[in-house]
C-alpha atoms as a PDB file:
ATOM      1  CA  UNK A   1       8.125 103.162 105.039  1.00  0.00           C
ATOM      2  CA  UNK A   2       9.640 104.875 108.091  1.00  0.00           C
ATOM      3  CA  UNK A   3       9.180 108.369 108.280  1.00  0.00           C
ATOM      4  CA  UNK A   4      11.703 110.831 108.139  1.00  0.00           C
ATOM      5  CA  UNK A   5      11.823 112.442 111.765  1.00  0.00           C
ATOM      6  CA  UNK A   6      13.935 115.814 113.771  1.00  0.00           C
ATOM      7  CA  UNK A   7      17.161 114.627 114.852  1.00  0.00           C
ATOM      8  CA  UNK A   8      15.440 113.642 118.628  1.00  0.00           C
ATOM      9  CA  UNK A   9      16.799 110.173 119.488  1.00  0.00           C
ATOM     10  CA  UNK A  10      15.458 108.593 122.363  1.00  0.00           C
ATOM     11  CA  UNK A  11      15.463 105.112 123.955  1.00  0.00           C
ATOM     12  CA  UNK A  12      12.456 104.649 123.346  1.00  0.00           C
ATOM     13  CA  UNK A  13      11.932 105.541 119.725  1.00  0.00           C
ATOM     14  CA  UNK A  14      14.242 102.949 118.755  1.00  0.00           C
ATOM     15  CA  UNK A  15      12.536  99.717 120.708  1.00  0.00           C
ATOM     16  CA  UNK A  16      10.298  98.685 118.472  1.00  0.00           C
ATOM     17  CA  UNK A  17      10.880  99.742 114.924  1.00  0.00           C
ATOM     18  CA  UNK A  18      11.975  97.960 111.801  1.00  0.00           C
ATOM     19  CA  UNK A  19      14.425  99.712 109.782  1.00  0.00           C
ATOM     20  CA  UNK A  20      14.819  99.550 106.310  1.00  0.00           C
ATOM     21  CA  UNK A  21      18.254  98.498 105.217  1.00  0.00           C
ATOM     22  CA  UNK A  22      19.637  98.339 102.037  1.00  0.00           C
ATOM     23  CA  UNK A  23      22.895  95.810 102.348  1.00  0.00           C
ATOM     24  CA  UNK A  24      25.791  96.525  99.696  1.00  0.00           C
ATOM     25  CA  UNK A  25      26.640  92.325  98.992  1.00  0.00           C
ATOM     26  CA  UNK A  26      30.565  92.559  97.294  1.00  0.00           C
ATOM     27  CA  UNK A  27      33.562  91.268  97.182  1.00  0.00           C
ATOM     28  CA  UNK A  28      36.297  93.440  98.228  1.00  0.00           C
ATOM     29  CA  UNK A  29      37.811  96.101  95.199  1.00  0.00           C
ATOM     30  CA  UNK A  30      33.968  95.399  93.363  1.00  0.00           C
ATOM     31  CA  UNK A  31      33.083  99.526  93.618  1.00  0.00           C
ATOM     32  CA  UNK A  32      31.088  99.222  97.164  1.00  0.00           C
ATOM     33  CA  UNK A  33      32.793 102.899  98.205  1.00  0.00           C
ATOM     34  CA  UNK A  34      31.906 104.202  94.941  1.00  0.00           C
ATOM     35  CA  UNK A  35      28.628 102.806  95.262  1.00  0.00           C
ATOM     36  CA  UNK A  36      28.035 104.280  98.949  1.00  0.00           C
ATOM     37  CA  UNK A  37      29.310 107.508  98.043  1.00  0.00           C
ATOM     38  CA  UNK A  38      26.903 107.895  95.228  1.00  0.00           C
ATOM     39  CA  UNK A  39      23.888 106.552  97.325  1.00  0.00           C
ATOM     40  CA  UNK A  40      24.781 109.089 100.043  1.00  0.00           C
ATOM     41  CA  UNK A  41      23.742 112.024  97.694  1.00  0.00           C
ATOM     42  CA  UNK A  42      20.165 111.227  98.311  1.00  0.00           C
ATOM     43  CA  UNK A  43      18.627 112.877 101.034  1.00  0.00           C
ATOM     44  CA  UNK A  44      16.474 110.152 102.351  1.00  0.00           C
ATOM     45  CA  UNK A  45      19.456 107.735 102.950  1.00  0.00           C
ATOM     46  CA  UNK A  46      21.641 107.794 105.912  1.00  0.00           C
ATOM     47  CA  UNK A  47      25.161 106.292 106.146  1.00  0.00           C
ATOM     48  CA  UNK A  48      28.561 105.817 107.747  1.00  0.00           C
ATOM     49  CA  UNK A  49      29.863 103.331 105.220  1.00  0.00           C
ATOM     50  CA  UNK A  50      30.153 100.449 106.763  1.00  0.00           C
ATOM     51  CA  UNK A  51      28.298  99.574 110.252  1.00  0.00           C
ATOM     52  CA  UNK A  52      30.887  96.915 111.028  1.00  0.00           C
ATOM     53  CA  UNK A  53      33.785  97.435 113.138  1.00  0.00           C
ATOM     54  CA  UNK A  54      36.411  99.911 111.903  1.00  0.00           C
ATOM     55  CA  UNK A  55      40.394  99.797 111.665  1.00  0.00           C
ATOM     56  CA  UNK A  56      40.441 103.713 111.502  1.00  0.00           C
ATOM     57  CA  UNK A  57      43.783 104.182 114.056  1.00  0.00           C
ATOM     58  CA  UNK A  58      44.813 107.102 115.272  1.00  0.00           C
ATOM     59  CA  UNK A  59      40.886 108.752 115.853  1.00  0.00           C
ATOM     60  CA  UNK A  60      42.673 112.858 116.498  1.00  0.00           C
ATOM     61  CA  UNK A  61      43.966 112.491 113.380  1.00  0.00           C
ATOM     62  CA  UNK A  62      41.251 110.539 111.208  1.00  0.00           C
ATOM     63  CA  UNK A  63      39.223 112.782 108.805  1.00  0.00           C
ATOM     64  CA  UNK A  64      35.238 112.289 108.173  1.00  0.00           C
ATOM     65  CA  UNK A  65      34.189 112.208 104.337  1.00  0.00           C
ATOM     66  CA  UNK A  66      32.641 115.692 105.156  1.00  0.00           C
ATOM     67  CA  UNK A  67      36.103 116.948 104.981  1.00  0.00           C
ATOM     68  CA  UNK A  68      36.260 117.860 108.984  1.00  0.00           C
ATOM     69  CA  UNK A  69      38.598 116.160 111.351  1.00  0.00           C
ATOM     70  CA  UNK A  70      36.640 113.175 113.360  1.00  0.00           C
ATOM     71  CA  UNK A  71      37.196 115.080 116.419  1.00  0.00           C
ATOM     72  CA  UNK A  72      35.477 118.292 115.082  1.00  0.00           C
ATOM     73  CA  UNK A  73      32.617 116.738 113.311  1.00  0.00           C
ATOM     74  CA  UNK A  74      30.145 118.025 114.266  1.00  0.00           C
ATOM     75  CA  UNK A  75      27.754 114.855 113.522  1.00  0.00           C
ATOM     76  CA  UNK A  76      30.175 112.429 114.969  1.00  0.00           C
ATOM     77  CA  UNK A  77      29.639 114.825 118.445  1.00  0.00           C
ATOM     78  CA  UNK A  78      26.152 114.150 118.667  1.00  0.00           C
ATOM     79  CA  UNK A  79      26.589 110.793 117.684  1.00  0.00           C
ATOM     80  CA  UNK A  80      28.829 110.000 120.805  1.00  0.00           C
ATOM     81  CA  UNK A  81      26.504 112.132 122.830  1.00  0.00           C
ATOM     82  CA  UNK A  82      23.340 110.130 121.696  1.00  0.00           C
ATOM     83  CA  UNK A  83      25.130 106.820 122.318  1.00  0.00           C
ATOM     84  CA  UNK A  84      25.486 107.980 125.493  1.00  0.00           C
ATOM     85  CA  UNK A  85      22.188 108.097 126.007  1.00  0.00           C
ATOM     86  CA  UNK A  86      21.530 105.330 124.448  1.00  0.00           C
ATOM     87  CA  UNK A  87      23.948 103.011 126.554  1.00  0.00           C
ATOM     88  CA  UNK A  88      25.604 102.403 123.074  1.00  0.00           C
ATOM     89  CA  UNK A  89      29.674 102.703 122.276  1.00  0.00           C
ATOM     90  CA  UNK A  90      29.952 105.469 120.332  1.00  0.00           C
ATOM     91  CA  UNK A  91      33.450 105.227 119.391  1.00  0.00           C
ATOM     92  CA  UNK A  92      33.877 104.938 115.936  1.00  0.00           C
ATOM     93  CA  UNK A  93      36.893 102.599 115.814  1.00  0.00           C
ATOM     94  CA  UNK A  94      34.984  99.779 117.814  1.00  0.00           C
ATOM     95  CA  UNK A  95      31.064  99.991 117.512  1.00  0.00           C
ATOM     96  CA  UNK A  96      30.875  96.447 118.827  1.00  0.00           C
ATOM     97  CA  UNK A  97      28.624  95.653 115.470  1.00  0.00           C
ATOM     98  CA  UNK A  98      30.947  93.211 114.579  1.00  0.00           C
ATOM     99  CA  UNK A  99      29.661  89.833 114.067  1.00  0.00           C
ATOM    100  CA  UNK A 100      32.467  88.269 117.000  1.00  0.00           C
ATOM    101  CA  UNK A 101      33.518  86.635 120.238  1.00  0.00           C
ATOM    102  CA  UNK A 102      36.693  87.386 121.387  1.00  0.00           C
ATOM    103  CA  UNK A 103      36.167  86.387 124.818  1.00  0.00           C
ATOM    104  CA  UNK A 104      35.360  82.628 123.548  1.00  0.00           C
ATOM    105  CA  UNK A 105      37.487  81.749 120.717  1.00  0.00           C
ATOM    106  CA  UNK A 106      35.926  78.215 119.668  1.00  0.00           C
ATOM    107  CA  UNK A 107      32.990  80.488 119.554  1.00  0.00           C
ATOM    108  CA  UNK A 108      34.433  83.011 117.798  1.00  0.00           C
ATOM    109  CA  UNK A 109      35.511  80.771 115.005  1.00  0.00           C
ATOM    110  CA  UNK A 110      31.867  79.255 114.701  1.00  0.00           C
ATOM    111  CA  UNK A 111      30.125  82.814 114.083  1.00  0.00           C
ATOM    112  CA  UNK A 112      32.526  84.315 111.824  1.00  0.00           C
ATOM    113  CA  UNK A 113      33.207  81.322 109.720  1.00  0.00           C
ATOM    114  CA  UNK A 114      32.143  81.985 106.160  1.00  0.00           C
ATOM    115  CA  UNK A 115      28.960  81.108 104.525  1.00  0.00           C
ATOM    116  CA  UNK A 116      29.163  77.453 103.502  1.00  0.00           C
ATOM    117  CA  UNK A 117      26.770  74.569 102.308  1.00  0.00           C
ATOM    118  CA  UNK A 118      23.467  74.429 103.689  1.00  0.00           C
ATOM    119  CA  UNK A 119      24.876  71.408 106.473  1.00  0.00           C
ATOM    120  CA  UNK A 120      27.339  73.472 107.208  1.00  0.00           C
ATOM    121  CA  UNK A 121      25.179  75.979 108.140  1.00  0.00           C
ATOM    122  CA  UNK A 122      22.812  73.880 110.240  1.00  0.00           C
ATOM    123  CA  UNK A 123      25.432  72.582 111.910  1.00  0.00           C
ATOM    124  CA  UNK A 124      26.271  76.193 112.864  1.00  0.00           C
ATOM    125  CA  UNK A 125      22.641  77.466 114.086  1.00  0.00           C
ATOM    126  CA  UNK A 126      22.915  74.351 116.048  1.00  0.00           C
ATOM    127  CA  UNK A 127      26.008  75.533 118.076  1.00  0.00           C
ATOM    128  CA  UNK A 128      24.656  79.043 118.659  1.00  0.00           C
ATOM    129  CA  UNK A 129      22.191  77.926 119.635  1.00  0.00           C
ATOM    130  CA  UNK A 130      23.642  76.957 122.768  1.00  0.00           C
ATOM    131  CA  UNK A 131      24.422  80.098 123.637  1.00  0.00           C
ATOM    132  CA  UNK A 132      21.195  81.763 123.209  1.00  0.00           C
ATOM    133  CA  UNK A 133      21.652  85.909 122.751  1.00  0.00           C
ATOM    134  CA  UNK A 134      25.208  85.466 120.802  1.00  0.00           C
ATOM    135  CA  UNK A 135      23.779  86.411 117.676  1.00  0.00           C
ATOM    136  CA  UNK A 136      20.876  88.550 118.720  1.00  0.00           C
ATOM    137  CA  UNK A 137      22.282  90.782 120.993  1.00  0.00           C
ATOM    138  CA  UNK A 138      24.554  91.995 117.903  1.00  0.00           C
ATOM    139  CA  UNK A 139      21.926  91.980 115.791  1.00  0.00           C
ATOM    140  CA  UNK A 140      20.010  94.452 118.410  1.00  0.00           C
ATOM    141  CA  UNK A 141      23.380  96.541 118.656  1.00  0.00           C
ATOM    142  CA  UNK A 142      23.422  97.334 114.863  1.00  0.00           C
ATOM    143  CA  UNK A 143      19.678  98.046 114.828  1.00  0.00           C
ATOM    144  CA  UNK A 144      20.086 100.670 117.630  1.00  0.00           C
ATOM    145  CA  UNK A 145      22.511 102.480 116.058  1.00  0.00           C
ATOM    146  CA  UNK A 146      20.383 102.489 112.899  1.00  0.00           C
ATOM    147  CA  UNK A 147      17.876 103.671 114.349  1.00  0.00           C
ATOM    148  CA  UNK A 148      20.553 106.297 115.954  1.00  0.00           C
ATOM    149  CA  UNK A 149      22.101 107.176 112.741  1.00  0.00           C
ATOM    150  CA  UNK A 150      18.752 107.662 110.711  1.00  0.00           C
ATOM    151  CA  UNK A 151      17.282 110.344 113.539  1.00  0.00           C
ATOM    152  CA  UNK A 152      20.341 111.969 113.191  1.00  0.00           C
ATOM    153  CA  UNK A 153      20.697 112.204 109.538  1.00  0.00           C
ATOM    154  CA  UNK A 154      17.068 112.656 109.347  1.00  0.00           C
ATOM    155  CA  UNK A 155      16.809 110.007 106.319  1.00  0.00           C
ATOM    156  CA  UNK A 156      14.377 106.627 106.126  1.00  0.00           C
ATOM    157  CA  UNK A 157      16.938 104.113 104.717  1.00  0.00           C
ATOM    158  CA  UNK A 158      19.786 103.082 106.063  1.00  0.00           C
ATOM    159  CA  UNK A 159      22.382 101.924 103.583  1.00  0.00           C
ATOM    160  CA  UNK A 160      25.485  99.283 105.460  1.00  0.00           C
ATOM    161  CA  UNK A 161      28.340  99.083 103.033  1.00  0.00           C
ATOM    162  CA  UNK A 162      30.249  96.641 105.010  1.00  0.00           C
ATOM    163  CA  UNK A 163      29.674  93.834 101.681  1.00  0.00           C
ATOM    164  CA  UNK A 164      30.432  90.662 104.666  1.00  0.00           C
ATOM    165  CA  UNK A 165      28.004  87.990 103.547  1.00  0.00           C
ATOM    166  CA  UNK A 166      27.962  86.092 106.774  1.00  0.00           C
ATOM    167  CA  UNK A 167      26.884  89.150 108.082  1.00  0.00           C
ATOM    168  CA  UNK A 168      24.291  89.920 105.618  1.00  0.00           C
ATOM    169  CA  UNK A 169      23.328  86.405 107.124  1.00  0.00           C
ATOM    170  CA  UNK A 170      22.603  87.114 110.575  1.00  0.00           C
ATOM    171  CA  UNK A 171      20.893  90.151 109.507  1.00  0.00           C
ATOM    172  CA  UNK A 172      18.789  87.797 107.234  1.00  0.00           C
ATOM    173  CA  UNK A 173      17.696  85.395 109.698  1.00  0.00           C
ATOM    174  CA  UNK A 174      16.992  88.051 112.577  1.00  0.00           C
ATOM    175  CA  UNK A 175      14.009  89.584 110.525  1.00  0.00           C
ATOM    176  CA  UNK A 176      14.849  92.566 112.671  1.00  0.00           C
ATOM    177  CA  UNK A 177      15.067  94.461 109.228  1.00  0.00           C
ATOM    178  CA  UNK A 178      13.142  95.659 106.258  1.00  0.00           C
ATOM    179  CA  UNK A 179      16.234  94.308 104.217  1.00  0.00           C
ATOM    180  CA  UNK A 180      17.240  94.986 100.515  1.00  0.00           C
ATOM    181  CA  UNK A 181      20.766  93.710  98.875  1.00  0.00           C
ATOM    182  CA  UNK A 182      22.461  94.858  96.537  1.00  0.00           C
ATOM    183  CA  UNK A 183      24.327  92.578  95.079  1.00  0.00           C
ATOM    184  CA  UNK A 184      27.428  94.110  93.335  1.00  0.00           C
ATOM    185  CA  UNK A 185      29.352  92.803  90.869  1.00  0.00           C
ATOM    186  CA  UNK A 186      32.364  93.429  89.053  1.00  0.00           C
ATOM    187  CA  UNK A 187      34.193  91.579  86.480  1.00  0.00           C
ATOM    188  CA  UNK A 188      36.256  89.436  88.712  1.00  0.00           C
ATOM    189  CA  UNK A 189      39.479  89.788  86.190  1.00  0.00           C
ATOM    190  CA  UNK A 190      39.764  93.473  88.141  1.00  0.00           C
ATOM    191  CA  UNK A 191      39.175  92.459  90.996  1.00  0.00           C
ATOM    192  CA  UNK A 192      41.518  90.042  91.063  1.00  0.00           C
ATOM    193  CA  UNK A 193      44.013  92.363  89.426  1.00  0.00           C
ATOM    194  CA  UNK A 194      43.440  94.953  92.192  1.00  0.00           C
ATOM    195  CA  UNK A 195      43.382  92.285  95.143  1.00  0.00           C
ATOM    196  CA  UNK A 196      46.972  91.783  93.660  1.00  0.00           C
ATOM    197  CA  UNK A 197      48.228  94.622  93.798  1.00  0.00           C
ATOM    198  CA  UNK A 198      46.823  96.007  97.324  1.00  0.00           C
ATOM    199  CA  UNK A 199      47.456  92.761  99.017  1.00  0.00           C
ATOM    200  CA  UNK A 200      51.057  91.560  97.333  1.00  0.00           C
ATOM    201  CA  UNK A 201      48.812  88.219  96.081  1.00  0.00           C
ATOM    202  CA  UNK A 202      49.897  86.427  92.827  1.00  0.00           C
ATOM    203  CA  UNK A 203      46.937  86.044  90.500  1.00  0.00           C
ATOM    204  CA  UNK A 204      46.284  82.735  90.883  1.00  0.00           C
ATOM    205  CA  UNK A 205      46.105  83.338  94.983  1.00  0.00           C
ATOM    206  CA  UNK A 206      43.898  86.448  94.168  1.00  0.00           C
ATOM    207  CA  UNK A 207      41.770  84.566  91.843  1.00  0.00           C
ATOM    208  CA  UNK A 208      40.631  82.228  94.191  1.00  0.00           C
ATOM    209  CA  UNK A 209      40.257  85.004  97.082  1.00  0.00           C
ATOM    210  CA  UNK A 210      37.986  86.655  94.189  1.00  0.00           C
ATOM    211  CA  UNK A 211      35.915  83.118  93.617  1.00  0.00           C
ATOM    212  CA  UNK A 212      35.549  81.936  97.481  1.00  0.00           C
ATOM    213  CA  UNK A 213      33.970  85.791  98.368  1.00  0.00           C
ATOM    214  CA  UNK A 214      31.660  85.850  95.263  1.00  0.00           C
ATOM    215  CA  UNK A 215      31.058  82.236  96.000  1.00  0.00           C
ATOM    216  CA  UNK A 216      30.177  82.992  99.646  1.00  0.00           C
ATOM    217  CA  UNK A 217      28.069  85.839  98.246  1.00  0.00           C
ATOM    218  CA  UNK A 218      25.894  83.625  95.913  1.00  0.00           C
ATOM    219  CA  UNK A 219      25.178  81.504  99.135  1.00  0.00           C
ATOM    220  CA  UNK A 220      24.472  84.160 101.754  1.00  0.00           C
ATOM    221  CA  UNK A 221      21.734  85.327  99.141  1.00  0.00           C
ATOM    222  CA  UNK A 222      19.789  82.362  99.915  1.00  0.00           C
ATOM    223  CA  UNK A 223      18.550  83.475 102.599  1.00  0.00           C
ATOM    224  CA  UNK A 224      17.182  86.418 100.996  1.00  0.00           C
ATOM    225  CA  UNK A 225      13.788  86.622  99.117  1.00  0.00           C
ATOM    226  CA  UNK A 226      14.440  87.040  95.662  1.00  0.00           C
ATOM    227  CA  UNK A 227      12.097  89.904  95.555  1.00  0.00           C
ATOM    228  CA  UNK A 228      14.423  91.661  98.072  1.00  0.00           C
ATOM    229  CA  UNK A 229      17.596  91.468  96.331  1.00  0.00           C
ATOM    230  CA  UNK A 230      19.065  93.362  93.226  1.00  0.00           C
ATOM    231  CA  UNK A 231      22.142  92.257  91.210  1.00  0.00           C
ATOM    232  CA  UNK A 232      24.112  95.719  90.206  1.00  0.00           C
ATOM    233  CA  UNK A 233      27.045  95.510  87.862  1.00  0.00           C
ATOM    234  CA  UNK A 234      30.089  98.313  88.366  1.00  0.00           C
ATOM    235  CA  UNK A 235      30.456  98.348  84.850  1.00  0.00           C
ATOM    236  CA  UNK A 236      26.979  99.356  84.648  1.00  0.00           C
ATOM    237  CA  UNK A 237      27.110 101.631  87.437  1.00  0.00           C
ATOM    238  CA  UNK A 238      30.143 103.950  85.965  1.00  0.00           C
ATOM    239  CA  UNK A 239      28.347 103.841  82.256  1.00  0.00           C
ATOM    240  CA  UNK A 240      25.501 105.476  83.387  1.00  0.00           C
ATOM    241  CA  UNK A 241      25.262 106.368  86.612  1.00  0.00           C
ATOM    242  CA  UNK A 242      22.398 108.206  87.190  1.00  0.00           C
ATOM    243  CA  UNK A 243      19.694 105.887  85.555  1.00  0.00           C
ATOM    244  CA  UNK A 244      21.655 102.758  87.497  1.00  0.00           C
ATOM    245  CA  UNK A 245      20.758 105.117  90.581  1.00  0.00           C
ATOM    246  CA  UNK A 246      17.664 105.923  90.008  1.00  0.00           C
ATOM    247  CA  UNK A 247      16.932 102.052  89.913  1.00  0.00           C
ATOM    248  CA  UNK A 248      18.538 101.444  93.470  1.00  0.00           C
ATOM    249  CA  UNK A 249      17.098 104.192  95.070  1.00  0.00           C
ATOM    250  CA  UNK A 250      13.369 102.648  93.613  1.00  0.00           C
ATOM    251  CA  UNK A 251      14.430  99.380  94.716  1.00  0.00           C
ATOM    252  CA  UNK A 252      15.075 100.839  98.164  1.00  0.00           C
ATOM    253  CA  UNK A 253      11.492 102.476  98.021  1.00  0.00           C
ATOM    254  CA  UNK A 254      13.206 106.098  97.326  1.00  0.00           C
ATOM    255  CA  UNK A 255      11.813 108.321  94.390  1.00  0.00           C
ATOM    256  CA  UNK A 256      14.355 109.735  92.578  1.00  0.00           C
ATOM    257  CA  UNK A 257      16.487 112.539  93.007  1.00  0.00           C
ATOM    258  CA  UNK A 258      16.907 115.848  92.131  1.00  0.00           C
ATOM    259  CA  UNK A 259      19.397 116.152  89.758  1.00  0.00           C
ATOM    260  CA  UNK A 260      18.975 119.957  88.658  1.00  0.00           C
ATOM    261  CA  UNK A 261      19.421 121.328  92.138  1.00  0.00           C
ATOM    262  CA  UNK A 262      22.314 121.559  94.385  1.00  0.00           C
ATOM    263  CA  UNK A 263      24.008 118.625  95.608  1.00  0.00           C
ATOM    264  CA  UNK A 264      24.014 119.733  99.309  1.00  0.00           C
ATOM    265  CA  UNK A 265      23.727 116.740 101.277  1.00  0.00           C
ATOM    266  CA  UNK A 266      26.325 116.226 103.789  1.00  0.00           C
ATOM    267  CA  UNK A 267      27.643 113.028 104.244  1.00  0.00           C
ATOM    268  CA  UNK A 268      29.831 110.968 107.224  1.00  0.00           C
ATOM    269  CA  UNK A 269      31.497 108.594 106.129  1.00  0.00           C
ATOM    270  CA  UNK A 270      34.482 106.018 107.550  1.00  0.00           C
ATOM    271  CA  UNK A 271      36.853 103.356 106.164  1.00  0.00           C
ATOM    272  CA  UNK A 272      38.166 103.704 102.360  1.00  0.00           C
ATOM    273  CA  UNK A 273      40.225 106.475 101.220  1.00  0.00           C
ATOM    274  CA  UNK A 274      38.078 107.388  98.683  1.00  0.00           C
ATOM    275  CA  UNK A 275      35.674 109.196 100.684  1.00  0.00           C
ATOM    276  CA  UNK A 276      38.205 112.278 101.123  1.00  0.00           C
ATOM    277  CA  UNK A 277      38.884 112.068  97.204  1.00  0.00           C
ATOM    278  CA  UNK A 278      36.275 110.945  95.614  1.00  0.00           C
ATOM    279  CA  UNK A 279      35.921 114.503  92.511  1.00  0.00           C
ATOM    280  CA  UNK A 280      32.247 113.481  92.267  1.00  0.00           C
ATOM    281  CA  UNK A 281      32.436 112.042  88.927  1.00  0.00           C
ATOM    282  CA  UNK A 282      32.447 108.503  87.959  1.00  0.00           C
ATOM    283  CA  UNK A 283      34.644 106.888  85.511  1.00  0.00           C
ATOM    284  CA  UNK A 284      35.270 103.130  84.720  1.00  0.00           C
ATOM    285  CA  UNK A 285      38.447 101.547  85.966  1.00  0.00           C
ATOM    286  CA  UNK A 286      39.616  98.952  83.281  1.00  0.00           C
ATOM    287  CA  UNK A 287      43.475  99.265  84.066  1.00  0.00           C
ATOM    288  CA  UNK A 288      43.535  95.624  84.515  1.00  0.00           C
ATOM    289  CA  UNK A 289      42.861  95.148  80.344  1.00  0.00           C
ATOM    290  CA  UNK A 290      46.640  96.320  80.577  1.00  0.00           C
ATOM    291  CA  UNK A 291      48.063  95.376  84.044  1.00  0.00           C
ATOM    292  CA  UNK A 292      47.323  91.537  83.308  1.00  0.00           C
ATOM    293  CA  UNK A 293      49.467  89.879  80.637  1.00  0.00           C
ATOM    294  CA  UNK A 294      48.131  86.545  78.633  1.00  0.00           C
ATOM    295  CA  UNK A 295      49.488  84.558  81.040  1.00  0.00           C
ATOM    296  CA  UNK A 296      47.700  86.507  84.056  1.00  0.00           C
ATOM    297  CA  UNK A 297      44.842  86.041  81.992  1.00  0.00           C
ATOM    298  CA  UNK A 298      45.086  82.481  81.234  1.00  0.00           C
ATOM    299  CA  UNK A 299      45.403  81.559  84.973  1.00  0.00           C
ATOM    300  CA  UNK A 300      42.461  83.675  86.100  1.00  0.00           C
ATOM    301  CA  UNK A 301      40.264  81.584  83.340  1.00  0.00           C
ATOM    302  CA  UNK A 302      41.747  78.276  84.925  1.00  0.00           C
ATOM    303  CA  UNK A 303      40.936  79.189  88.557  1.00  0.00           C
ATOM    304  CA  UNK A 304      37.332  81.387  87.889  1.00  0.00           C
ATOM    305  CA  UNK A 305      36.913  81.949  84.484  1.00  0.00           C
ATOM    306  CA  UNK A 306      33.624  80.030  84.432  1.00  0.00           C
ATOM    307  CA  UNK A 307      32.496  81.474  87.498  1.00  0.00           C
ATOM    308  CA  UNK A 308      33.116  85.129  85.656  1.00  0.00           C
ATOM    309  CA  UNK A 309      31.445  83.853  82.520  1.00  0.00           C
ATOM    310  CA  UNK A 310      28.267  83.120  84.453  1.00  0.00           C
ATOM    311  CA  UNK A 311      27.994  86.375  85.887  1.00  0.00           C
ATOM    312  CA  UNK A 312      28.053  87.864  81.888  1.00  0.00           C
ATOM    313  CA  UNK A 313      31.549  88.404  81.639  1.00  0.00           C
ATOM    314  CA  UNK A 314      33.618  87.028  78.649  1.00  0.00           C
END
């Protein structure tokens, strides 16, 4: 395992090393910010949230999870002053980590298409690989700043929240990465009941949305040894926390940790609002048992339900 190191980042440390990554694997409203949050209390893991590109708007007036204003951070400083160094962008809207091509829109299309059928996929190595360094040199982007963010944080794991399986793809293919997924799953009747409500869907719309992800999950883990991938249920996760932790962080190669001491470790993290609200404690969201009527319920079962009952949910 990579060894925890002072916060001295150099060009040259980060040529040649292979990062350990563990990859949160989810759809959408399945828990992944909970999830992060929780795995940022361990000292030996480094974060941001998620590595791909941010939405975050108006950056003067954008807050870190560490409760100071982007700005004034005080870690996102010496981030933008190592990327710098680094010839990396160190602008947290647009770290250019994004698995995209806006400059070639048929190309564009191709890479960010979602994980289909094996011919599918074959079809689309094929393509890219007519324009050798598409893939890689995005790849090599988000290893560089892993390798930026772990000297900084001073952590050996690097944990990317950003749940995209065509990402988790790429990264899968480059063997760039000591990679471990977690694959987390939540029953997809809340899900679906929260994709309705935060994106105006009707069920049945938001049912399928919640299908084609988890779907597109089941296939992007195909390209993952089994031995490097963990399934982790939210329901699990908010019942008992700490020994579901202590499981993840040994599946990342972490021991556990201290639970008697002080919870001290500072964490940066962009993207959901939970980070500036999150009281530390975890409790199980099951609103949907009373936001979904019978006939909610009913369609859900007709567009997913087997799909759901597979993954041990009745």
């Amino acid at each position: 395992m990579r060894a925890v190191k002072p916060a001295d980042v150099s060009a040259g440390s980060l040529d040649d090393e292979r990062f350990r990554v563990g990859y949160i694997l989810s759809s959408s409203y399945s828990g992944s910010t909970l999830l992060t949050l929780l795995l940022a209390s361990h000292p030996g893991i480094a974060t941001i949230g998620e590595l791909k590109a941010q939405s975050l708007g108006d950056l003067d007036s954008y807050w870190c999870s560490c409760g100071e204003l982007l700005r004034a951070c005080r870690f996102w400083r010496r981030f933008r002053e190592v990327c710098v160094r680094l010839g990396l962008p160190g602008d947290p809207g647009d770290f250019q980590t994004h698995f995209r091509v806006r400059s070639r829109p048929w190309l564009d299309r191709v890479m960010r298409a979602r994980v289909r059928a094996r011919s599918f996929e074959l079809v689309r190595e094929l393509i890219l690989g007519f324009t050798p360094g598409a893939v890689s040199r995005i790849v090599e982007q988000n290893r560089r700043l892993i390798g930026a963010v772990l000297d900084l944080q001073r952590a050996m794991v690097f944990v990317d929240g950003s749940k995209d399986p065509v990402r988790l793809k790429y990264f899968a293919r480059s063997g760039f990465f000591d990679l471990r997924v977690i694959h987390l799953i939540r029953d997809g009747r809340g899900v679906a009941s929260s994709f309705a409500k935060h994106e105006g869907l009707t069920i049945d719309a938001a049912a399928r949305e919640w299908h084609s992800t988890h779907a597109e999950c089941l296939r992007a883990l195909e390209y993952v040894p089994r031995t490097s991938a963990m399934t982790l249920h939210y329901e699990s996760l908010c019942g008992d926390a700490e020994g579901t932790l202590d499981r993840v962080f040994a599946f990342l190669g972490l021991p556990p940790r201290e639970r008697n001491g002080p919870n001290n470790v500072e964490h940066h993290i962009l993207g959901n609002g939970m980070r500036l609200s999150f009281p530390g404690r975890v409790s199980l969201d099951e609103k949907w048992r009373s936001s979904l009527s019978q006939r909610d319920l009913a369609t859900f079962d007709r567009v997913a339900g087997a799909l759901n009952s597979r993954l041990g949910y009745r």
